[in-house]
Protein backbone atom coordinates (compact mmCIF):
# COMPACT_ATOMS: atom_id res chain seq x y z
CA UNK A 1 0.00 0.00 0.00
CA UNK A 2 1.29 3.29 -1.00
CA UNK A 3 0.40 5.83 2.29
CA UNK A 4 0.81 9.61 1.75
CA UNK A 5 2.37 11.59 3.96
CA UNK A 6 0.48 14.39 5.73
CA UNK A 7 0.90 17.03 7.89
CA UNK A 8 -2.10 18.07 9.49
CA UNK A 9 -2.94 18.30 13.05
CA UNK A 10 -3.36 14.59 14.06
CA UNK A 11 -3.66 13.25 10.67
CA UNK A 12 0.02 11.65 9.83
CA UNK A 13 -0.74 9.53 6.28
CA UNK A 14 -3.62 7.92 4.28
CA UNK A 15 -3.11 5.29 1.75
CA UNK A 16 -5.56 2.69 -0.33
CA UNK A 17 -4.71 -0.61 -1.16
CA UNK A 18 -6.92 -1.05 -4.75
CA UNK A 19 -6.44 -5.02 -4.81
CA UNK A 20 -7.75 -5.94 -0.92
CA UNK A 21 -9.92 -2.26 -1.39
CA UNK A 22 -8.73 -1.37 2.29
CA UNK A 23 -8.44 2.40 3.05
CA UNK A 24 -5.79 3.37 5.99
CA UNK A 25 -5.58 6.32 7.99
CA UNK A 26 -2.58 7.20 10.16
CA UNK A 27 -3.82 9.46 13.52
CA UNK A 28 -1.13 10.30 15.58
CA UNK A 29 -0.22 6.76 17.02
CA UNK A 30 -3.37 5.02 16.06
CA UNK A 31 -4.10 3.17 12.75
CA UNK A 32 -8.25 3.03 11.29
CA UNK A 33 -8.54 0.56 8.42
CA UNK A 34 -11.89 0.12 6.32
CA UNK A 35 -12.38 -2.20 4.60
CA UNK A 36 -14.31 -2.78 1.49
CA UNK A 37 -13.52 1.00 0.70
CA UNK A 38 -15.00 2.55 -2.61
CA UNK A 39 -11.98 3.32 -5.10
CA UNK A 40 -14.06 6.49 -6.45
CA UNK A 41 -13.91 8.00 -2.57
CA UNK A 42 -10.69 7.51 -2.41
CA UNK A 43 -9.64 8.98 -5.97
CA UNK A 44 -11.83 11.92 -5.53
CA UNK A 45 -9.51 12.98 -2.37
């Protein structure tokens, strides 16, 4: 999974993996994962 670094308030990287369709956020020291994630939500970031 490519994650992209970001710099903004507790927000550290987000990144989608297209073949398992999981989206990943990066908060500080905790790590949310959705799964199932729509591709056109992501893209549209």
């Amino acid at each position: 999974m490519d994650m992209k670094r970001i710099n903004a308030g507790k927000l550290r990287a987000i990144g989608y993996d297209t073949r398992e369709r999981m989206l990943r956020v990066e908060l500080g020291r905790v790590d949310i994962i959705f799964g199932y994630a729509n591709e056109s939500k992501w893209a549209q970031g």
